[in-house]
Every structure is written in C-alpha cells, then in structure tokens.
C-alpha atoms as a PDB file:
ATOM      1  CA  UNK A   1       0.000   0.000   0.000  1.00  0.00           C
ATOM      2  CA  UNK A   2       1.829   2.930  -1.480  1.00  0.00           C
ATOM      3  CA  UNK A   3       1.940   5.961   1.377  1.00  0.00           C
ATOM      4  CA  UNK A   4       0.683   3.981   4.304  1.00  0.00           C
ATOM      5  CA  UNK A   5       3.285   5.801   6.386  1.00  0.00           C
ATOM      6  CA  UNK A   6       2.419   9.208   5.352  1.00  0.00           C
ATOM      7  CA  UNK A   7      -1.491   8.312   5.409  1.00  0.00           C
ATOM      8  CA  UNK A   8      -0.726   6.687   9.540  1.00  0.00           C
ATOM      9  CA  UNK A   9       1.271  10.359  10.154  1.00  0.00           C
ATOM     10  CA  UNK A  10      -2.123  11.877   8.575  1.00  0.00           C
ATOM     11  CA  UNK A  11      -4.184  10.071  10.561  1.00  0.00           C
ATOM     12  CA  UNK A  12      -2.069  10.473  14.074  1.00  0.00           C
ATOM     13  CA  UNK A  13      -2.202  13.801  13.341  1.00  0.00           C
ATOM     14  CA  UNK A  14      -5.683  14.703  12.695  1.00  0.00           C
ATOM     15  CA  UNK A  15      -6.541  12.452  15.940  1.00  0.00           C
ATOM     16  CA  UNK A  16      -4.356  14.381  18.126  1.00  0.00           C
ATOM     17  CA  UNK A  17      -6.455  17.364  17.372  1.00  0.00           C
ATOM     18  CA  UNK A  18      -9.676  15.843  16.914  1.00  0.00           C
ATOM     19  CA  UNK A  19      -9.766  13.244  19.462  1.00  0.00           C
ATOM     20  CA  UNK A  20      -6.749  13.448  21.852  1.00  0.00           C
ATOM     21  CA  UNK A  21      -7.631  10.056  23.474  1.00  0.00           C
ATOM     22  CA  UNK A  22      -4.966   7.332  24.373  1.00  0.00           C
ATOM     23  CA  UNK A  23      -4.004   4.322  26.373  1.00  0.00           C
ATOM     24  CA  UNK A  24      -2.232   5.477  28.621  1.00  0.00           C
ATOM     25  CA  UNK A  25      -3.179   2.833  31.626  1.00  0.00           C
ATOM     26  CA  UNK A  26      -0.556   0.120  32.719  1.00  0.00           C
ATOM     27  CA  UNK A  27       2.652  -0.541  31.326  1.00  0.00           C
ATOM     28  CA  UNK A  28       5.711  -0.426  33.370  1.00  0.00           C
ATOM     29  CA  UNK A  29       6.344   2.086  36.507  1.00  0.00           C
ATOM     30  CA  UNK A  30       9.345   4.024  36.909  1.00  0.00           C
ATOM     31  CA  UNK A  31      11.186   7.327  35.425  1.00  0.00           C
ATOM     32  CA  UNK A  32      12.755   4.636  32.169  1.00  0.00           C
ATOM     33  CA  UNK A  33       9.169   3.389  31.327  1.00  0.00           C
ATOM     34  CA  UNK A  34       8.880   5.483  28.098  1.00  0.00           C
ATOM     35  CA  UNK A  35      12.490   3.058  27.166  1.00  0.00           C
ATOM     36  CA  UNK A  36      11.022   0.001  28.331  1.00  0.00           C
ATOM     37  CA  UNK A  37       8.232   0.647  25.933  1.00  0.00           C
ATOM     38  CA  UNK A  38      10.001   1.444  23.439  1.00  0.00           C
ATOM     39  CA  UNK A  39      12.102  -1.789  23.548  1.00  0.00           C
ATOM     40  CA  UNK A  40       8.637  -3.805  24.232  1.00  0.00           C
ATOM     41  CA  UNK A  41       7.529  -2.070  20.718  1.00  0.00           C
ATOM     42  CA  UNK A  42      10.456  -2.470  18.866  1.00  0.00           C
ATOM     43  CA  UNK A  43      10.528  -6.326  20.011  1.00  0.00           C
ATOM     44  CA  UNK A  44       6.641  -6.687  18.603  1.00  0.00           C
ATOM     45  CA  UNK A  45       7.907  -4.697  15.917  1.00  0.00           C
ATOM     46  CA  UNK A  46      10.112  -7.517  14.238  1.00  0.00           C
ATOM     47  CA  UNK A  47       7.927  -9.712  15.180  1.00  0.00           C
ATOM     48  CA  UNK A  48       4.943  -8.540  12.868  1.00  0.00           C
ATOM     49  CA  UNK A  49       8.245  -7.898  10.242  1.00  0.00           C
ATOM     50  CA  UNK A  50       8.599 -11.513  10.569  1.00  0.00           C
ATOM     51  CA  UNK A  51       4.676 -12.647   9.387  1.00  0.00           C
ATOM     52  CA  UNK A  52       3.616 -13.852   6.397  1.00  0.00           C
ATOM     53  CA  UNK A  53       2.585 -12.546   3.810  1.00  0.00           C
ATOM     54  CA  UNK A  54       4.767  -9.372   4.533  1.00  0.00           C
ATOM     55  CA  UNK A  55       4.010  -6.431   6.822  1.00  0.00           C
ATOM     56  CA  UNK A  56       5.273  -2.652   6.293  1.00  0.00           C
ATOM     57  CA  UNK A  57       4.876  -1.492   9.532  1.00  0.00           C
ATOM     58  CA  UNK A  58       6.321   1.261  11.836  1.00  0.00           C
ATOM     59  CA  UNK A  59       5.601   2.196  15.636  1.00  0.00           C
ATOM     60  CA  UNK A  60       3.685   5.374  15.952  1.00  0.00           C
ATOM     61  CA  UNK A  61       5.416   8.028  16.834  1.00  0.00           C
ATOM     62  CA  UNK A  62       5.668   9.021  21.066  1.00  0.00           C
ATOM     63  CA  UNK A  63       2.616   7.064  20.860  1.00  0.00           C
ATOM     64  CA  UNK A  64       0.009   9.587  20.068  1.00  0.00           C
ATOM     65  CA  UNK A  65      -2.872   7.235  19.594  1.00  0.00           C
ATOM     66  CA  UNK A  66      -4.189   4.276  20.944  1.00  0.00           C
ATOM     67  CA  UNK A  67      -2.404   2.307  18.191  1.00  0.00           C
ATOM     68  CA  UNK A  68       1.430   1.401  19.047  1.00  0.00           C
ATOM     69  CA  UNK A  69       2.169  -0.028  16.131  1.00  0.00           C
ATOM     70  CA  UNK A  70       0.637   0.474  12.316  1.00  0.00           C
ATOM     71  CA  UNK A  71       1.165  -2.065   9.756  1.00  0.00           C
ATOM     72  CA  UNK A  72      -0.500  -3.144   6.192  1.00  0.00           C
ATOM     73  CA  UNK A  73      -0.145  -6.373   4.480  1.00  0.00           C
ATOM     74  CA  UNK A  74      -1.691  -7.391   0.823  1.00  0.00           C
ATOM     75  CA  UNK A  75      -3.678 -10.036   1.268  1.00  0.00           C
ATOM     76  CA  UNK A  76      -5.869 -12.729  -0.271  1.00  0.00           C
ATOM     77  CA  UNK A  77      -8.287 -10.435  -2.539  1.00  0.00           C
ATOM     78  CA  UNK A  78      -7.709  -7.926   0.454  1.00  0.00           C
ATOM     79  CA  UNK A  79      -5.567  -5.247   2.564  1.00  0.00           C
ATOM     80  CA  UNK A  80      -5.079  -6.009   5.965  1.00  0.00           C
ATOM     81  CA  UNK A  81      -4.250  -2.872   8.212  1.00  0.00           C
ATOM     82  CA  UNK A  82      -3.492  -4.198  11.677  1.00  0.00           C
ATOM     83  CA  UNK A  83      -3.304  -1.700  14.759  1.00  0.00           C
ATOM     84  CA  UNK A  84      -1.741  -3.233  17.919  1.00  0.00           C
ATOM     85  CA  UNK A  85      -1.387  -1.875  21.432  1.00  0.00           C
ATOM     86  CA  UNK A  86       2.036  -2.773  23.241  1.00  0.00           C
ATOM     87  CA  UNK A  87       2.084  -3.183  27.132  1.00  0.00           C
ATOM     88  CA  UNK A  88       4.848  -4.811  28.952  1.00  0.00           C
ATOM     89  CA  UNK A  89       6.136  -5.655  32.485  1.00  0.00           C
ATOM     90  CA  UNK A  90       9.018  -6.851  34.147  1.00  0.00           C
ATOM     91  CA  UNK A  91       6.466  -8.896  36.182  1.00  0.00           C
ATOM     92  CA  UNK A  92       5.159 -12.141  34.194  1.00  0.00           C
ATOM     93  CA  UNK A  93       2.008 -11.896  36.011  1.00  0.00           C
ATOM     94  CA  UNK A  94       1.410  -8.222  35.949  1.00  0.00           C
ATOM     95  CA  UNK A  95       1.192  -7.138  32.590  1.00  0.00           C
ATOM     96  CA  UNK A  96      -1.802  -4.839  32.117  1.00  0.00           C
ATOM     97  CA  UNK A  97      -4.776  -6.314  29.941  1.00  0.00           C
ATOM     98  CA  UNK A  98      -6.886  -3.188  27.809  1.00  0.00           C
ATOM     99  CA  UNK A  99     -10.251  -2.703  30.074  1.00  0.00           C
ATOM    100  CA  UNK A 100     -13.979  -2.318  28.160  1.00  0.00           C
ATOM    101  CA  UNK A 101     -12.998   1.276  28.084  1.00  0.00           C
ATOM    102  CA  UNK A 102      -9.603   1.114  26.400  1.00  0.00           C
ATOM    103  CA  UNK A 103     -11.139  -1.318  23.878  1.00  0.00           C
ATOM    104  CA  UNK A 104     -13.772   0.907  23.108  1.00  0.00           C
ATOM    105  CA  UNK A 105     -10.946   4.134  22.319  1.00  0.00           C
ATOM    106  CA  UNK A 106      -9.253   1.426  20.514  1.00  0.00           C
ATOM    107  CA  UNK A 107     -12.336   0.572  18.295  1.00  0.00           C
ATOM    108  CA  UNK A 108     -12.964   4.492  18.161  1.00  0.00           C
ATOM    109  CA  UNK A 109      -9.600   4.726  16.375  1.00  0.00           C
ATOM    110  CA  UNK A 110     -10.353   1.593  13.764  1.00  0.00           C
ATOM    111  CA  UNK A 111     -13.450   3.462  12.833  1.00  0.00           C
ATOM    112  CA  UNK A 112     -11.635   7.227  12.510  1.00  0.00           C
ATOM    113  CA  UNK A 113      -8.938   5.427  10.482  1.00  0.00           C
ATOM    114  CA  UNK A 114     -11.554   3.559   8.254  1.00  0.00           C
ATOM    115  CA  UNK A 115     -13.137   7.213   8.031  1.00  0.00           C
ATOM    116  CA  UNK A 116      -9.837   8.549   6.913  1.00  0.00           C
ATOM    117  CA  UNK A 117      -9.427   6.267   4.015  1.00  0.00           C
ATOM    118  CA  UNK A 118     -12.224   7.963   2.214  1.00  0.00           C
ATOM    119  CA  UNK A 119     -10.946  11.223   2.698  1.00  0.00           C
ATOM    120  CA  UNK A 120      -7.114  11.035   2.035  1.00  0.00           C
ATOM    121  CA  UNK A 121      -5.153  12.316  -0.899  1.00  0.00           C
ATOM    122  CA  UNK A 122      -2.969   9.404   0.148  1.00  0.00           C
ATOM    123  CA  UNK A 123      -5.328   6.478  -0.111  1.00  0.00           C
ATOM    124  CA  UNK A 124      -7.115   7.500  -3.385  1.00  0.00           C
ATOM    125  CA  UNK A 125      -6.142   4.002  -5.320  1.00  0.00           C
ATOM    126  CA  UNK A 126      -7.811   2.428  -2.443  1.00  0.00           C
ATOM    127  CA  UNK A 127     -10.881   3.990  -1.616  1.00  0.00           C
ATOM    128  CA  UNK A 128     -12.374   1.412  -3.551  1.00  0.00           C
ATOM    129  CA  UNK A 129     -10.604  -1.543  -2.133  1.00  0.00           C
ATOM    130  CA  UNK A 130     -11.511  -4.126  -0.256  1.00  0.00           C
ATOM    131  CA  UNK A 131      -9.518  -3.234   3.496  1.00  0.00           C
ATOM    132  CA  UNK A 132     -10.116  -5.175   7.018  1.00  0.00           C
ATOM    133  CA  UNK A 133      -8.674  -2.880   9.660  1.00  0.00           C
ATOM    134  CA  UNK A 134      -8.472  -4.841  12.969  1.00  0.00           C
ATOM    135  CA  UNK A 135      -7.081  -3.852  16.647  1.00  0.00           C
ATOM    136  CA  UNK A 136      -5.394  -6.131  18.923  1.00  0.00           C
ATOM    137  CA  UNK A 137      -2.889  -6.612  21.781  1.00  0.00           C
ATOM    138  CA  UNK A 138       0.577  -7.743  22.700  1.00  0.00           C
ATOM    139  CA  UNK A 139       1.385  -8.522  25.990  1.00  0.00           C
ATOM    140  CA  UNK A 140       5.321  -8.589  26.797  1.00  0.00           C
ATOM    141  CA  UNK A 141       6.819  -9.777  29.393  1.00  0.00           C
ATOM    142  CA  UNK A 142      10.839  -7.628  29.877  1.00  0.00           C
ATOM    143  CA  UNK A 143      13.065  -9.855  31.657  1.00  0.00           C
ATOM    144  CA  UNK A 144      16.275  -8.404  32.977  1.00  0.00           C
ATOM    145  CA  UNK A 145      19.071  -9.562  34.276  1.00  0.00           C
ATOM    146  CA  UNK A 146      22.025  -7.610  35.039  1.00  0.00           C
ATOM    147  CA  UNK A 147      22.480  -5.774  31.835  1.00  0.00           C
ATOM    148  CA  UNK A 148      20.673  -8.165  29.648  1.00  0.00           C
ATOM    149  CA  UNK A 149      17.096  -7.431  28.380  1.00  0.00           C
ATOM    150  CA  UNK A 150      14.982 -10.482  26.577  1.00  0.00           C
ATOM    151  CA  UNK A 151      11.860  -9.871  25.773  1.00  0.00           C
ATOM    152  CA  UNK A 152       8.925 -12.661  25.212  1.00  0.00           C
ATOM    153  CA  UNK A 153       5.246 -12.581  23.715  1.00  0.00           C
ATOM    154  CA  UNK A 154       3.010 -13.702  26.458  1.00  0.00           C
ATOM    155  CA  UNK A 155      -0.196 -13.043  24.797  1.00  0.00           C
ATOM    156  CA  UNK A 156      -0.798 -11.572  20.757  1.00  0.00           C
ATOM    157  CA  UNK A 157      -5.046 -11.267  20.758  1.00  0.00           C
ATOM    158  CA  UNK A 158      -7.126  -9.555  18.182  1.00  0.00           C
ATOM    159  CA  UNK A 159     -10.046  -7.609  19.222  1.00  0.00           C
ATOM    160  CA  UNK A 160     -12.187  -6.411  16.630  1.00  0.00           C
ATOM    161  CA  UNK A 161     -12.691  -6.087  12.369  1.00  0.00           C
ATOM    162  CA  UNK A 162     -13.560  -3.322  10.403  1.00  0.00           C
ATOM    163  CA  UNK A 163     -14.607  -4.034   7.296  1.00  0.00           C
ATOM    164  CA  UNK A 164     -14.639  -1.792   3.948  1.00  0.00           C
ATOM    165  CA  UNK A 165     -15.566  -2.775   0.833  1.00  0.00           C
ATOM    166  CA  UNK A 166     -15.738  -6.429   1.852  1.00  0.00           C
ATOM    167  CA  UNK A 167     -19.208  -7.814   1.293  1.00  0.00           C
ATOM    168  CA  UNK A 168     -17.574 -10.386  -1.087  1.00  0.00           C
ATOM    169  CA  UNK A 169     -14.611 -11.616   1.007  1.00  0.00           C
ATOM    170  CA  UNK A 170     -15.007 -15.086   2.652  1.00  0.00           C
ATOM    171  CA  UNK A 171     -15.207 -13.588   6.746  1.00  0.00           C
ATOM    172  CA  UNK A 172     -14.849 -17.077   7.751  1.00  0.00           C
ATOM    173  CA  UNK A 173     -11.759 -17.626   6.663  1.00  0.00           C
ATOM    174  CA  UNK A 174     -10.607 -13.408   6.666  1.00  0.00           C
ATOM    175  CA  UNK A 175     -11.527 -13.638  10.614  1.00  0.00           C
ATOM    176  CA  UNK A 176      -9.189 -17.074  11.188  1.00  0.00           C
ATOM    177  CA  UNK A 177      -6.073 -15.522   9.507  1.00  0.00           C
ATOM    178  CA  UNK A 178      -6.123 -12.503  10.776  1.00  0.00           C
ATOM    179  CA  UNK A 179      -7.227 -14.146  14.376  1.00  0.00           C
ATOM    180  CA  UNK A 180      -3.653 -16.169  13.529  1.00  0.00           C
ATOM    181  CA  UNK A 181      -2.037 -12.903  12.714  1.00  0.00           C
ATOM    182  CA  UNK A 182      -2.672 -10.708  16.338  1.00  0.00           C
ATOM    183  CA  UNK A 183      -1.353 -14.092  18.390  1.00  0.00           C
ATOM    184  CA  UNK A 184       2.330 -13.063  16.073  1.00  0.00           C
END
C-alpha cells in the first residue's frame, strides 16, 4: 500500500487534534518506562516484520494514539491494516490487559482510520478496495538480568474487524487468519 506511512502520520495527526484520546493505563512504573516501551515495541515490531505474507509497519510516533504499532499487508483479494497496542512488564504476572474502556478508544480509532481512508489524498487508489482494519494486543513480558534485556510474547489477541468494501470476502476464513495474525 503505497503511502501507508504518510497516510498513519495523517491520521495520528488529525486524531491528536480531533480526538486526543490514548491508552495510557498500565505498562511499566518508573522514570525509564517510556524506554522500556520502546524496547517492548520495537521487540513486537520484528515480530509482525517476521509474518507472512509481509508487513510494512512502523511504531507510531511518542505514541500519540491508541495504536502502538501500524502495519498493512496485501492479502488474499484484500488489505489487511493491523493496529496493535504494546504493554509490557518486568512482572510475568502483571502485565496490564486493555479494560472495556480502552477497547472501546481502541475501536474508536479503527473506525476514525476507516473514516480517513475515504478522505485522504494518500489512499485515493484504495478507496475502492476491499480493506479489514483490525485492533489487537501484545502482551510482553521484559526480563532483565544484570544488563541483559529479553523480551517474550506472552499473549498476541485480536479484538475487533472493520470491514470496507468487503461484502464479497469469505469472513470465515478473513476472521481465522487474521485471528492467527494478532497471536504473532
């Protein structure tokens, strides 16, 4: 998808002024959380680098929406456009999980995004197009000892679809790939 970055940097910005709602709940306490973060991201990251069929994909920058990480694959008959929320902890057990509310601002971005696509100089050759957006989560657990950092997936979940322009797609099988695709 030619200018997904410069559509996402659209999109991040007109929801900074518009909506100005993020997830800011959980994550990891202390004055390096914003690094720890970071390094959670950038771990999820190559991860969704890693899928199959091939992601471009890029962390959002400061995380200014609810959306850590934006990424777009071509898919069968379809483009995928997979939003994913990053929290981490150095505490297996205590890594927050998004609440009703935080899914809801999470679905509220899917649906400004889907909005977007109709409007944006940048996504004219795919107004038209058929395009599942979906939201999900990535739970990380940062273990670290002495100066090493590892980083493992303890939970990859999708949330929700948004559909556009797919009344012919197969949603069976469109909802149990991209289910496959959140657990990365």
């Amino acid at each position: 998808m030619k200018n997904f970055e410069l559509f996402v940097n659209d999109v991040v910005t007109k929801w900074r002024s518009e909506k100005k709602i993020l997830l800011a709940s959980g994550g990891l306490a202390g004055v390096s959380n914003r690094e720890a973060g970071d390094l959670a991201e950038e771990y999820i990251l190559r991860k969704v680098k890693a899928l199959s069929p091939k992601y471009i994909c890029f962390k959002s920058s400061g995380s200014q929406t609810p959306s850590d990480i934006y990424s777009v694959a071509r898919r069968n008959g379809y483009w995928h456009i997979m939003l994913i929320q990053v929290k981490s902890s150095n505490d297996i057990n205590a890594v927050y999980k998004l609440n009703k509310d935080d899914k809801k601002v999470f679905d509220t971005l899917a649906k400004f995004i889907k909005k977007q696509i109709n409007t944006s100089e940048y996504m004219k050759a795919y107004k038209s197009s058929p395009i599942i957006i979906s939201n999900g989560y990535a739970a990380v657990h940062r273990n670290e000892t002495g100066k090493i950092v590892r980083h493992s997936l303890i939970e990859g979940k999708g949330f929700k679809l948004f559909l556009k322009n797919a009344s012919k797609l197969n949603m069976d099988s469109v909802n149990k790939k991209i289910g496959l695709t959140h657990k990365l």
